[in-house]
PDB file of N, CA and C in Angstrom:
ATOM      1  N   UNK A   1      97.167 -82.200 -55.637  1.00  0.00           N
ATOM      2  CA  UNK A   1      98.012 -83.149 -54.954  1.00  0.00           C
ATOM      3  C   UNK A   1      97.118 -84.138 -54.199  1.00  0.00           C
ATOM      4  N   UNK A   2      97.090 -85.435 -54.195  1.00  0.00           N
ATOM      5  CA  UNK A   2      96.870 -86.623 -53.729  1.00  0.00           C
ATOM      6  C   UNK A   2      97.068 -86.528 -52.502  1.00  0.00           C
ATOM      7  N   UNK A   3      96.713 -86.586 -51.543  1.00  0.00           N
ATOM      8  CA  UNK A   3      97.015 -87.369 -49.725  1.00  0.00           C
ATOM      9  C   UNK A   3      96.296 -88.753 -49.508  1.00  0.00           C
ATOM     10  N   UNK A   4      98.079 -89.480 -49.628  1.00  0.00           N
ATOM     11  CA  UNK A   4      97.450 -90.839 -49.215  1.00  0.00           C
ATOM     12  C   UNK A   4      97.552 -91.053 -47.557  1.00  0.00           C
ATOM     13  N   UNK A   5      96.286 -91.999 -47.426  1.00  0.00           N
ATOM     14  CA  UNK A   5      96.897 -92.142 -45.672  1.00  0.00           C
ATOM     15  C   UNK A   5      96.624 -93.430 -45.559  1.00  0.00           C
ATOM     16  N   UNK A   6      96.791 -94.043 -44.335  1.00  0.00           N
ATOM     17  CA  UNK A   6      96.937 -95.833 -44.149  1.00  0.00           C
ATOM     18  C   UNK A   6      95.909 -95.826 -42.842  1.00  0.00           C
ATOM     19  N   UNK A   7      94.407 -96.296 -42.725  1.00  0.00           N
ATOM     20  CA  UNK A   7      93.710 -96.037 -41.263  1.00  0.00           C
ATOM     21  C   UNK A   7      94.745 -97.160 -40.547  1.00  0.00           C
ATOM     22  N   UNK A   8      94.179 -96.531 -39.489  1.00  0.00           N
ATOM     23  CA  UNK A   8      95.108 -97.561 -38.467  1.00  0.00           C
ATOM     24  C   UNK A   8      93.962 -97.374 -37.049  1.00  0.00           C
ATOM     25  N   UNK A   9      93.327 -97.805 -37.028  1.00  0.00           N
ATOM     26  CA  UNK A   9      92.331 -98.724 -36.182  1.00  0.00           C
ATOM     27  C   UNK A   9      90.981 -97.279 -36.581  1.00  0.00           C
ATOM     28  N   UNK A  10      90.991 -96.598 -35.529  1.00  0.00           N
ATOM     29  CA  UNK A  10      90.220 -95.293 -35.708  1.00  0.00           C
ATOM     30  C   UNK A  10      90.750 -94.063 -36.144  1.00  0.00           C
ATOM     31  N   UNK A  11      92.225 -93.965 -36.414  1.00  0.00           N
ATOM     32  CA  UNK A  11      93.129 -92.497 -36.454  1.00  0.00           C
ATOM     33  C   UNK A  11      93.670 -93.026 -37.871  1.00  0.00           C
ATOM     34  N   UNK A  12      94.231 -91.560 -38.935  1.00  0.00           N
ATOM     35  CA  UNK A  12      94.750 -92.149 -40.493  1.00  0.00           C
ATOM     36  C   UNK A  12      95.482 -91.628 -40.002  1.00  0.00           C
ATOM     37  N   UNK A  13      96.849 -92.230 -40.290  1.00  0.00           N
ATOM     38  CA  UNK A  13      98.220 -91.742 -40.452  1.00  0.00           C
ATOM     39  C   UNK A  13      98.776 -91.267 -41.872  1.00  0.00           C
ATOM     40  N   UNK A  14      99.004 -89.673 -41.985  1.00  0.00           N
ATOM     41  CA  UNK A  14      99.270 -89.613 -43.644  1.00  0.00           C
ATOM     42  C   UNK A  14     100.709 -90.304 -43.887  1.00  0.00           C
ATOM     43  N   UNK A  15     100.823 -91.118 -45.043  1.00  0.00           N
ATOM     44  CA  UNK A  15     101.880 -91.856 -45.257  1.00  0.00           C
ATOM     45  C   UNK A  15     103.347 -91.117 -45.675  1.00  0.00           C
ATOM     46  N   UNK A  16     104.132 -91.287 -45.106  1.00  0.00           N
ATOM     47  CA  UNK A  16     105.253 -90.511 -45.241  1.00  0.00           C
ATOM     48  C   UNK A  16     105.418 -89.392 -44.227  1.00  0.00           C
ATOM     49  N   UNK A  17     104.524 -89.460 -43.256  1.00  0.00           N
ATOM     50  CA  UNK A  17     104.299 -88.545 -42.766  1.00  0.00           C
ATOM     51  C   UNK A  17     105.506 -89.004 -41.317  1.00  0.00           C
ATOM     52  N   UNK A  18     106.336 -88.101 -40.884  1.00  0.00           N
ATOM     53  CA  UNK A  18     106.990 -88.421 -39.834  1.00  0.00           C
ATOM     54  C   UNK A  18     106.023 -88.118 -38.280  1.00  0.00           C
ATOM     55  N   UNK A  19     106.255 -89.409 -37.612  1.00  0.00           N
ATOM     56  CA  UNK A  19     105.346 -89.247 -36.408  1.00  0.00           C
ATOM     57  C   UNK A  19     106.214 -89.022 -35.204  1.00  0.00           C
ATOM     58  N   UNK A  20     106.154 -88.292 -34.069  1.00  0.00           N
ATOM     59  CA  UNK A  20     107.367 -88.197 -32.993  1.00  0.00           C
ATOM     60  C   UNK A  20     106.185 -89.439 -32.057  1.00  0.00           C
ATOM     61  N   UNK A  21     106.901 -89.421 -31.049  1.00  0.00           N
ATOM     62  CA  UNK A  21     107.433 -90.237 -29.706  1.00  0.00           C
ATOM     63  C   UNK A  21     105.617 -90.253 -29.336  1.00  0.00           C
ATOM     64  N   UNK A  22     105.785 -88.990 -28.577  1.00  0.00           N
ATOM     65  CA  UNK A  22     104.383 -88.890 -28.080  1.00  0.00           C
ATOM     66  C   UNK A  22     103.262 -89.141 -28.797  1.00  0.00           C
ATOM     67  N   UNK A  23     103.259 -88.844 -30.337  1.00  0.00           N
ATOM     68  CA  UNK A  23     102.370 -89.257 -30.849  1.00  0.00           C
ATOM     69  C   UNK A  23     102.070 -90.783 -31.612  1.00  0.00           C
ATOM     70  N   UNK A  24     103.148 -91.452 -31.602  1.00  0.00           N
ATOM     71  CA  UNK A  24     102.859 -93.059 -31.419  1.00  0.00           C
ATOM     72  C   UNK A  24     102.337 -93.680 -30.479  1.00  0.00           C
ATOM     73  N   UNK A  25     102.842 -92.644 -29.266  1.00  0.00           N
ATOM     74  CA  UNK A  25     102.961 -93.905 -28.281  1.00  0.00           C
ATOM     75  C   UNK A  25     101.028 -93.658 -27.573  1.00  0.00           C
ATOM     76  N   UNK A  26     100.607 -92.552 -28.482  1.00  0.00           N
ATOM     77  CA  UNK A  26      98.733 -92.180 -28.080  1.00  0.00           C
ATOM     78  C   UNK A  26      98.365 -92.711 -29.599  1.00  0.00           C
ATOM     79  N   UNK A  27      98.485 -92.683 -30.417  1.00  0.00           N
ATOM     80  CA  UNK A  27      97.804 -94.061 -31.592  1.00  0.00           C
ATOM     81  C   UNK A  27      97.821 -94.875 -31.420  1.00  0.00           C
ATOM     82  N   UNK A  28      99.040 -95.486 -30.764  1.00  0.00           N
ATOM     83  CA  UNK A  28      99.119 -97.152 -30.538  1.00  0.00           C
ATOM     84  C   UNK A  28      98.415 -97.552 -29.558  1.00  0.00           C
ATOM     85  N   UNK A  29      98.402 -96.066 -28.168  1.00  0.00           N
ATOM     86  CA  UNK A  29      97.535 -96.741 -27.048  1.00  0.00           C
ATOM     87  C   UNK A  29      98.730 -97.613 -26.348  1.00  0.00           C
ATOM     88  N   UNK A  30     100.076 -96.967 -26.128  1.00  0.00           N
ATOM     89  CA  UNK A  30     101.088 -97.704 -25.442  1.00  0.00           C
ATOM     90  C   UNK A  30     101.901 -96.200 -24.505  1.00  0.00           C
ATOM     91  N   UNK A  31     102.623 -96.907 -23.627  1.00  0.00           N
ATOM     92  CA  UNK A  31     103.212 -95.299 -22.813  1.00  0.00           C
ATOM     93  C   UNK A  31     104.706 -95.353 -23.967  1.00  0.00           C
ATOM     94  N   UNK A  32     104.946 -94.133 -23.510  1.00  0.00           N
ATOM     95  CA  UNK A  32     106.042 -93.947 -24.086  1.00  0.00           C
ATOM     96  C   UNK A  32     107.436 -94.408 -23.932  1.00  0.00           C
ATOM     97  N   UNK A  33     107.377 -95.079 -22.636  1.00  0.00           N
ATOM     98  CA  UNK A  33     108.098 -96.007 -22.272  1.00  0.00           C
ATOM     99  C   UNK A  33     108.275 -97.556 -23.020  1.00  0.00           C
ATOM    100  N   UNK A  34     107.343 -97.826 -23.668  1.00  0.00           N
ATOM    101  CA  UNK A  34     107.206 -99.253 -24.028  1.00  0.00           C
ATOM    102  C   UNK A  34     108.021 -99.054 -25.354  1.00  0.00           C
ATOM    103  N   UNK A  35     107.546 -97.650 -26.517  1.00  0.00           N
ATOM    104  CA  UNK A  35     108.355 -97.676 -27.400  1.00  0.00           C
ATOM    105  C   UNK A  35     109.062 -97.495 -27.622  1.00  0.00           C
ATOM    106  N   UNK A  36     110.356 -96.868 -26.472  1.00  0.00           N
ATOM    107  CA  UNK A  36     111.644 -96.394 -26.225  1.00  0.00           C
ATOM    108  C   UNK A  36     112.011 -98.000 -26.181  1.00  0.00           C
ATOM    109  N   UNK A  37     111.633 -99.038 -25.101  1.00  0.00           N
ATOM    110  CA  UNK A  37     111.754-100.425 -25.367  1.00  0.00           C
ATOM    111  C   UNK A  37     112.169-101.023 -26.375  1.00  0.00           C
ATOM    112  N   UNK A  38     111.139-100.771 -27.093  1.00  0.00           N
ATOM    113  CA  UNK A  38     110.966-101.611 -28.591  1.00  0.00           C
ATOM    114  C   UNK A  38     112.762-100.951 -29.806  1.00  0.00           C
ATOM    115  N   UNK A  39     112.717 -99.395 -29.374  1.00  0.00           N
ATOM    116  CA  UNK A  39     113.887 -99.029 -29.847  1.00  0.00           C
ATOM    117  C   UNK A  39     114.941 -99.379 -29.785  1.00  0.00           C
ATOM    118  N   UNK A  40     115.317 -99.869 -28.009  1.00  0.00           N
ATOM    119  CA  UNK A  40     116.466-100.190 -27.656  1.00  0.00           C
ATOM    120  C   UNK A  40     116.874-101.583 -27.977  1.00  0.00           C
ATOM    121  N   UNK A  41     115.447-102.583 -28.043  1.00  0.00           N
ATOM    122  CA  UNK A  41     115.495-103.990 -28.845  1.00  0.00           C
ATOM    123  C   UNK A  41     115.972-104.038 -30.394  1.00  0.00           C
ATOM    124  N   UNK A  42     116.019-102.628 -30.929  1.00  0.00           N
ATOM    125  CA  UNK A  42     116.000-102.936 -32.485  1.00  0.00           C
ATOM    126  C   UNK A  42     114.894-103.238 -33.205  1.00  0.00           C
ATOM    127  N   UNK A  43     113.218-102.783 -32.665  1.00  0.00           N
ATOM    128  CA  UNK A  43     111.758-103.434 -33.394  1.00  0.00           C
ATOM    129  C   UNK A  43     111.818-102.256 -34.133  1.00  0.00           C
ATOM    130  N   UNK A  44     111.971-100.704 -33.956  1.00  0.00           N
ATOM    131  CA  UNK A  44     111.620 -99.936 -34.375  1.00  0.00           C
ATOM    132  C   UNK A  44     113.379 -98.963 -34.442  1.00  0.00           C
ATOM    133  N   UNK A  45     113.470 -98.661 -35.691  1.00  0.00           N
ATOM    134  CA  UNK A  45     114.733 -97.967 -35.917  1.00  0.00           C
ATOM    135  C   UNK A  45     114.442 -95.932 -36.143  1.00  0.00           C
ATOM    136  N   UNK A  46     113.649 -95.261 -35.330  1.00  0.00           N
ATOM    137  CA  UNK A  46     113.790 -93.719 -35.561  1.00  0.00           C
ATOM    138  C   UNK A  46     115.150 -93.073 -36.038  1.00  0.00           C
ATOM    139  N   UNK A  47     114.578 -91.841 -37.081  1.00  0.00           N
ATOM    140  CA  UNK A  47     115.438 -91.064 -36.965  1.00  0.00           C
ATOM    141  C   UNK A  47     115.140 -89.924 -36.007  1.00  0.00           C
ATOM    142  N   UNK A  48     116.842 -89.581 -35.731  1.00  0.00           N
ATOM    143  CA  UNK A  48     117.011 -88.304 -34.492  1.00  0.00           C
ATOM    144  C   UNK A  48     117.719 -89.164 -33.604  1.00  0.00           C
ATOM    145  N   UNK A  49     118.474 -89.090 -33.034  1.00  0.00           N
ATOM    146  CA  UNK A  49     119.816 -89.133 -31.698  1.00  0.00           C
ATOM    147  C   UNK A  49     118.524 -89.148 -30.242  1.00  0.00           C
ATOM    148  N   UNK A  50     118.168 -88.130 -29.872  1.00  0.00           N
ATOM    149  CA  UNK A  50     117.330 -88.306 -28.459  1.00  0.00           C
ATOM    150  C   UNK A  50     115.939 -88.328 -28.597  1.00  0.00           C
ATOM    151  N   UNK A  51     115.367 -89.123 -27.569  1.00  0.00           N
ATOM    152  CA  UNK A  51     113.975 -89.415 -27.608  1.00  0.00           C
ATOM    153  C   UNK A  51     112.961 -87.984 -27.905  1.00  0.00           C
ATOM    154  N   UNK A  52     113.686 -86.879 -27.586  1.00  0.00           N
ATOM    155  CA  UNK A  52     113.041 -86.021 -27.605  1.00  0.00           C
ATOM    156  C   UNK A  52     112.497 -85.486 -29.788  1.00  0.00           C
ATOM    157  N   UNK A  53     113.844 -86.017 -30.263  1.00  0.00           N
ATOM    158  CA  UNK A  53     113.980 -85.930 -31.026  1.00  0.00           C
ATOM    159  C   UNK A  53     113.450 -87.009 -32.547  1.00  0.00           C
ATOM    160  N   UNK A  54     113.098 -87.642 -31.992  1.00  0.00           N
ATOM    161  CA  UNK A  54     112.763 -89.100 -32.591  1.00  0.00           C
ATOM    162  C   UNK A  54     111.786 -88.891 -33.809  1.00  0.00           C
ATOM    163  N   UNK A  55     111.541 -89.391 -34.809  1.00  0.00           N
ATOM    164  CA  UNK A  55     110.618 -89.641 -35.644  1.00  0.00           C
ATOM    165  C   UNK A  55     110.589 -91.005 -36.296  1.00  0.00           C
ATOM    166  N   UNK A  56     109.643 -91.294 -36.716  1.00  0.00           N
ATOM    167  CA  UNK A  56     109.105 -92.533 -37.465  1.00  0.00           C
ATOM    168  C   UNK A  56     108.671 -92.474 -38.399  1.00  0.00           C
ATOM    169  N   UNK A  57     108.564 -93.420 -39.332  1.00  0.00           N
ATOM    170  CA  UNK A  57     107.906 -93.511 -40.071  1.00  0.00           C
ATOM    171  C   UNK A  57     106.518 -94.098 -39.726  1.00  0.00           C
ATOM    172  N   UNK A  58     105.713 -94.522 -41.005  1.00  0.00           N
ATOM    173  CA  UNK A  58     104.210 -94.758 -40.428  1.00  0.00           C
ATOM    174  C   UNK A  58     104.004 -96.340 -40.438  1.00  0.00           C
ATOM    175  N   UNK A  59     105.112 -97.278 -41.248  1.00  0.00           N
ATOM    176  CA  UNK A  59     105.358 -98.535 -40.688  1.00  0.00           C
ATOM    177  C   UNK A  59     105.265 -98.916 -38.986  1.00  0.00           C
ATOM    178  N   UNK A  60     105.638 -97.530 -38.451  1.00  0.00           N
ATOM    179  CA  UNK A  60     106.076 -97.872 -37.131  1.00  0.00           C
ATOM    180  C   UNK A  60     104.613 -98.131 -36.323  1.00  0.00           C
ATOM    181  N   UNK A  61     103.626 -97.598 -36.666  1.00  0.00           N
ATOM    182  CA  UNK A  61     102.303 -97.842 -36.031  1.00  0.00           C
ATOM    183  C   UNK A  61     101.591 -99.691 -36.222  1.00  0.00           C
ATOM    184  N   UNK A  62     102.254 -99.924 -37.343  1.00  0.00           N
ATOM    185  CA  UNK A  62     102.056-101.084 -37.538  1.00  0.00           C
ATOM    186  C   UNK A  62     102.667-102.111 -36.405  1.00  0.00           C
ATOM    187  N   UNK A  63     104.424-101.926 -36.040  1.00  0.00           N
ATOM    188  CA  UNK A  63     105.489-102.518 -36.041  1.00  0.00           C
ATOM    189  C   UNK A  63     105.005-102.680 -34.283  1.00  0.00           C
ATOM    190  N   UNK A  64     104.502-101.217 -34.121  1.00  0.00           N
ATOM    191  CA  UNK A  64     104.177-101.403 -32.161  1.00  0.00           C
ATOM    192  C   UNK A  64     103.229-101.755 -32.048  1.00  0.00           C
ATOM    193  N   UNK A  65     101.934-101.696 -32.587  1.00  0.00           N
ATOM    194  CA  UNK A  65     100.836-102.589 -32.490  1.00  0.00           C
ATOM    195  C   UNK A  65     100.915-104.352 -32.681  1.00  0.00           C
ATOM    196  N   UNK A  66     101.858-104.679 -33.565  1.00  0.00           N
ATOM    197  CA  UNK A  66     102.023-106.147 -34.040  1.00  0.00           C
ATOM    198  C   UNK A  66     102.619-106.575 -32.887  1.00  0.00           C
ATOM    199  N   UNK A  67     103.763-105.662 -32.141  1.00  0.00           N
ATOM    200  CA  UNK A  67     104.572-106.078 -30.744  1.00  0.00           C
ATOM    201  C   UNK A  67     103.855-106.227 -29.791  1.00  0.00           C
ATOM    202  N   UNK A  68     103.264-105.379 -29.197  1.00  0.00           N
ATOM    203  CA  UNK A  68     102.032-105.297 -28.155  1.00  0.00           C
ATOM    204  C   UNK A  68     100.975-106.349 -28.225  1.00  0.00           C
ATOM    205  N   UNK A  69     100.312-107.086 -29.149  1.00  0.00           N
ATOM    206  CA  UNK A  69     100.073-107.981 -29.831  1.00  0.00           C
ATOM    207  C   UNK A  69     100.190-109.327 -29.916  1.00  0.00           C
ATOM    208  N   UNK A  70     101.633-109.267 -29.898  1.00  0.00           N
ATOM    209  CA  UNK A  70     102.810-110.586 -29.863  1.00  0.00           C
ATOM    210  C   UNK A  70     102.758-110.725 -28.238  1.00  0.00           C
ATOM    211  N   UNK A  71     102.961-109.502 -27.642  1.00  0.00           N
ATOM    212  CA  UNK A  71     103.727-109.770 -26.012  1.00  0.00           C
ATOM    213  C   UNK A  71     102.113-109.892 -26.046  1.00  0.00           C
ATOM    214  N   UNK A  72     101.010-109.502 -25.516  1.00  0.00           N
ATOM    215  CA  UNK A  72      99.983-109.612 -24.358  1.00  0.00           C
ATOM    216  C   UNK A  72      98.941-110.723 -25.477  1.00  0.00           C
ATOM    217  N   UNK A  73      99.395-111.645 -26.286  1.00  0.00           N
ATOM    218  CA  UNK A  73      98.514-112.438 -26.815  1.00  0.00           C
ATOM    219  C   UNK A  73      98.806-114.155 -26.890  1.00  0.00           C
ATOM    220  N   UNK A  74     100.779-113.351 -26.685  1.00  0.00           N
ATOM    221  CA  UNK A  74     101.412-115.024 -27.090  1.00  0.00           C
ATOM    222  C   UNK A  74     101.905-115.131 -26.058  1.00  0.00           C
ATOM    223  N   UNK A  75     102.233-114.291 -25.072  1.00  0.00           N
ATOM    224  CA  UNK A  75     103.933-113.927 -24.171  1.00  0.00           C
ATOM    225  C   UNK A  75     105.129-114.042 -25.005  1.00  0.00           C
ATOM    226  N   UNK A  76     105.465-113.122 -26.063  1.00  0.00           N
ATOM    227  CA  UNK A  76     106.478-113.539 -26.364  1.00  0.00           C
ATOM    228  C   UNK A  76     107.273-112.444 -25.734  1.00  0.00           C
ATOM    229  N   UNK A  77     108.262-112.816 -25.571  1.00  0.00           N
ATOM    230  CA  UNK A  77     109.480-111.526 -25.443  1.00  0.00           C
ATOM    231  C   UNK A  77     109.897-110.433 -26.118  1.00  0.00           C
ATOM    232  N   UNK A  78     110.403-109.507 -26.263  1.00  0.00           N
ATOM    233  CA  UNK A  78     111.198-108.253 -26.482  1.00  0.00           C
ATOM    234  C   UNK A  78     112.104-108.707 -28.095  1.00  0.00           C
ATOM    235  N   UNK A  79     112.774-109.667 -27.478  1.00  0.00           N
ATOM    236  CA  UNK A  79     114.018-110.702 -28.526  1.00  0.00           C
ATOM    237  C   UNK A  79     113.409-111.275 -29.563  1.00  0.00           C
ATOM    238  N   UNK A  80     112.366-112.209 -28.914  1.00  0.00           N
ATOM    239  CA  UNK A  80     111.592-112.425 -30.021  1.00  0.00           C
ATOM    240  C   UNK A  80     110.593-112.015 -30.801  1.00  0.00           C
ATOM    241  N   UNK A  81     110.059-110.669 -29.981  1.00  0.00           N
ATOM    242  CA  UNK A  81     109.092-109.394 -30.984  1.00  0.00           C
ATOM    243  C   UNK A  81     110.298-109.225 -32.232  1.00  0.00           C
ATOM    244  N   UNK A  82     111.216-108.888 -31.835  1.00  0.00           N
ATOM    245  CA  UNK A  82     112.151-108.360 -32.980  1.00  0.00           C
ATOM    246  C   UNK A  82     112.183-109.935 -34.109  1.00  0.00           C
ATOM    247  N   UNK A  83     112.334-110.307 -33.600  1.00  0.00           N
ATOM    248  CA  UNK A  83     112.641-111.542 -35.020  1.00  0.00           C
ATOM    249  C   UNK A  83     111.455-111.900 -35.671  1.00  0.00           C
ATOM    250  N   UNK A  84     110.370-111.920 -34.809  1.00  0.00           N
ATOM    251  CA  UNK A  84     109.276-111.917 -35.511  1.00  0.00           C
ATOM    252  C   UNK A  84     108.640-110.749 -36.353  1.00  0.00           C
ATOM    253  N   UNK A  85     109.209-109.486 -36.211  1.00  0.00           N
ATOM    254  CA  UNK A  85     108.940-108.280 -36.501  1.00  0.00           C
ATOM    255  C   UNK A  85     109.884-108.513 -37.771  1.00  0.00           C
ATOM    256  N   UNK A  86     110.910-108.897 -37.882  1.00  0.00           N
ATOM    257  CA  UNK A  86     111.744-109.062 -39.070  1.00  0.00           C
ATOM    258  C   UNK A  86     110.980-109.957 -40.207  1.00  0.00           C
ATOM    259  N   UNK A  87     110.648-111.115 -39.331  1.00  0.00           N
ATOM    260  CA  UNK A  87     110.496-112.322 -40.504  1.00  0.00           C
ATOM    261  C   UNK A  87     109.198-111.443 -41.136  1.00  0.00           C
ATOM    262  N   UNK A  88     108.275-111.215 -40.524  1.00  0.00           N
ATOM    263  CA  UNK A  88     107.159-110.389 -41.036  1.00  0.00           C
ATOM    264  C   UNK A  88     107.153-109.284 -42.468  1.00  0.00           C
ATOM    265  N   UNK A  89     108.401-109.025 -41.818  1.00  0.00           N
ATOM    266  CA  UNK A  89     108.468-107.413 -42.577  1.00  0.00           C
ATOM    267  C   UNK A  89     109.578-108.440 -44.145  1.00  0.00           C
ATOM    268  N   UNK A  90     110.198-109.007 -43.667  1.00  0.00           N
ATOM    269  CA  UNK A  90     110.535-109.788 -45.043  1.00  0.00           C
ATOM    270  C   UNK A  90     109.450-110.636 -45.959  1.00  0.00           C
ATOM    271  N   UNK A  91     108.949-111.245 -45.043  1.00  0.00           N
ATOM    272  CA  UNK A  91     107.411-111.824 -45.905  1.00  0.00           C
ATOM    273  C   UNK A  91     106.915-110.796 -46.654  1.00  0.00           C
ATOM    274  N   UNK A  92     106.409-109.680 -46.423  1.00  0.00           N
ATOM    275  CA  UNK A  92     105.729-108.580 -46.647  1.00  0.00           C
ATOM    276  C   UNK A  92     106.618-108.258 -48.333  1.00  0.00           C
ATOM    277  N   UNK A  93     107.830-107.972 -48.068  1.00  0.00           N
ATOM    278  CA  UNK A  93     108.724-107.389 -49.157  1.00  0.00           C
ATOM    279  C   UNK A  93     108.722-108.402 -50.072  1.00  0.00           C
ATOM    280  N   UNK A  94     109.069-109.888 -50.190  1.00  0.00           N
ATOM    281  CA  UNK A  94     108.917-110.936 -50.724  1.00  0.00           C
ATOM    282  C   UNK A  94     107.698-110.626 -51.504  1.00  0.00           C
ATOM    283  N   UNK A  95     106.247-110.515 -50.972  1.00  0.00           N
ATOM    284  CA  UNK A  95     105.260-111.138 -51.124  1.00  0.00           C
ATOM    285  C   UNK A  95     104.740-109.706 -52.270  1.00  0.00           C
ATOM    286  N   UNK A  96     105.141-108.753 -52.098  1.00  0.00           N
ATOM    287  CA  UNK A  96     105.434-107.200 -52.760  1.00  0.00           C
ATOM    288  C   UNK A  96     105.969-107.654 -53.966  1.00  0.00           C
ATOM    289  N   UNK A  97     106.755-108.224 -54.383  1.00  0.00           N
ATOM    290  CA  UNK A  97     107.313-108.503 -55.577  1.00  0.00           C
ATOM    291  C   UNK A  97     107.427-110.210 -56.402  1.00  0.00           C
ATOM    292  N   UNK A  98     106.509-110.435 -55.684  1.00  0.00           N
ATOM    293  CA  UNK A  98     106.261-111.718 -56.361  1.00  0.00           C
ATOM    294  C   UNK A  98     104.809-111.381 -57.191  1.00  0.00           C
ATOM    295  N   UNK A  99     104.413-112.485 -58.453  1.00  0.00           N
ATOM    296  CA  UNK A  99     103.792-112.388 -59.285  1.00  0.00           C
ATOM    297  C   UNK A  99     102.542-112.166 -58.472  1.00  0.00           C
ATOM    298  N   UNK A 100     101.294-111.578 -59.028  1.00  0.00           N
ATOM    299  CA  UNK A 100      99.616-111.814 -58.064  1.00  0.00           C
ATOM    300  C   UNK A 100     100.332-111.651 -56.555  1.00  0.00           C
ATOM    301  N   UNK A 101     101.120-111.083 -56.003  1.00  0.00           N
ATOM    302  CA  UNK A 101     101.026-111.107 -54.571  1.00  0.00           C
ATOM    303  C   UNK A 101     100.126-110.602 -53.414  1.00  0.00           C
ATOM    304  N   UNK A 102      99.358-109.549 -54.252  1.00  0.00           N
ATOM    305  CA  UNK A 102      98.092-109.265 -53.323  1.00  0.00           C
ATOM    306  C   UNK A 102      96.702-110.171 -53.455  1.00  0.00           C
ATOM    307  N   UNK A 103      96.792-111.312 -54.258  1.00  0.00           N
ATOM    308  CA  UNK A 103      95.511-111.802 -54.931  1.00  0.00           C
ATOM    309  C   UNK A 103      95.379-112.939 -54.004  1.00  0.00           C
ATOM    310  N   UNK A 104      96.409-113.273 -53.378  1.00  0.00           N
ATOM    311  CA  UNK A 104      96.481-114.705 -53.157  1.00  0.00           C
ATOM    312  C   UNK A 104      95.762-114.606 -51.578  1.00  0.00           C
ATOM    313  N   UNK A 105      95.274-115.950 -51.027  1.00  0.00           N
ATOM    314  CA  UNK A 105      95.022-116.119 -49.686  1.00  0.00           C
ATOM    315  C   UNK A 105      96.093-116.018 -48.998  1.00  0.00           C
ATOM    316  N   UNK A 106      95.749-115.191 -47.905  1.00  0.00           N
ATOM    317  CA  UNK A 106      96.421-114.881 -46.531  1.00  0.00           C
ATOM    318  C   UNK A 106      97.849-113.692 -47.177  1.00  0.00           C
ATOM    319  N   UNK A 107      97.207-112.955 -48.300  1.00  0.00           N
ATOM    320  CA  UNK A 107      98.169-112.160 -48.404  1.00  0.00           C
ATOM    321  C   UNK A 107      98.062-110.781 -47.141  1.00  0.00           C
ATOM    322  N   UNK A 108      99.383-110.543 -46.812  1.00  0.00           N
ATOM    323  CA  UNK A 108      99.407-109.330 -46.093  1.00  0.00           C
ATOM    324  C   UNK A 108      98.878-108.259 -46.303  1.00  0.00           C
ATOM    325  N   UNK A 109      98.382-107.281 -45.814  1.00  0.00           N
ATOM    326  CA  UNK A 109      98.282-105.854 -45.961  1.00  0.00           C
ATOM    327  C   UNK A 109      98.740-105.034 -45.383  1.00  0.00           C
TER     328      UNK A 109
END
């Protein structure tokens, strides 16, 4: 069996791998407060009902780093992390199924 994983700065996240609360919020290097935030904005959608309960996927390491990012680089807001977190994540899917989409300049990863 194969284990794929995605690095994410110094730590690999195995892909598919469900991550809880506490352990995003020490990869990302954010309190756990910030990503309960990002939840209640709609940046990050967990499954599980209570925080205690929460999981992610491994998009989500991406999704709070890009936010954190956005707020302490641009000032953007909460409102607009999310829309920018959208348009992103649609570029991304777009750019996934278009012809050569990884070949091209300024393609995503």
């Amino acid at each position: 069996m194969t284990r794929r994983t995605r690095a994410t700065e110094l730590v690999e996240v195995e892909i598919g791998h469900a991550i809880r609360l506490g352990e995003l919020a020490r990869i990302t290097r954010v309190h756990a407060e910030y990503v309960i935030d990002l939840v209640e904005e709609g940046v990050l959608a967990p499954r599980g009902r209570d925080p205690r309960e929460w999981e992610f996927g491994d998009e989500a390491v991406w999704r709070v780093r890009t936010a954190r990012n956005l707020q302490r680089d641009l000032g953007v807001n909460l409102a607009g992390v999310a829309l920018v977190l959208e348009l992103l994540s649609e570029l991304r899917r777009l750019r996934a199924h278009a012809p050569g989409a990884a070949e091209g300049p300024g393609a995503l990863g």
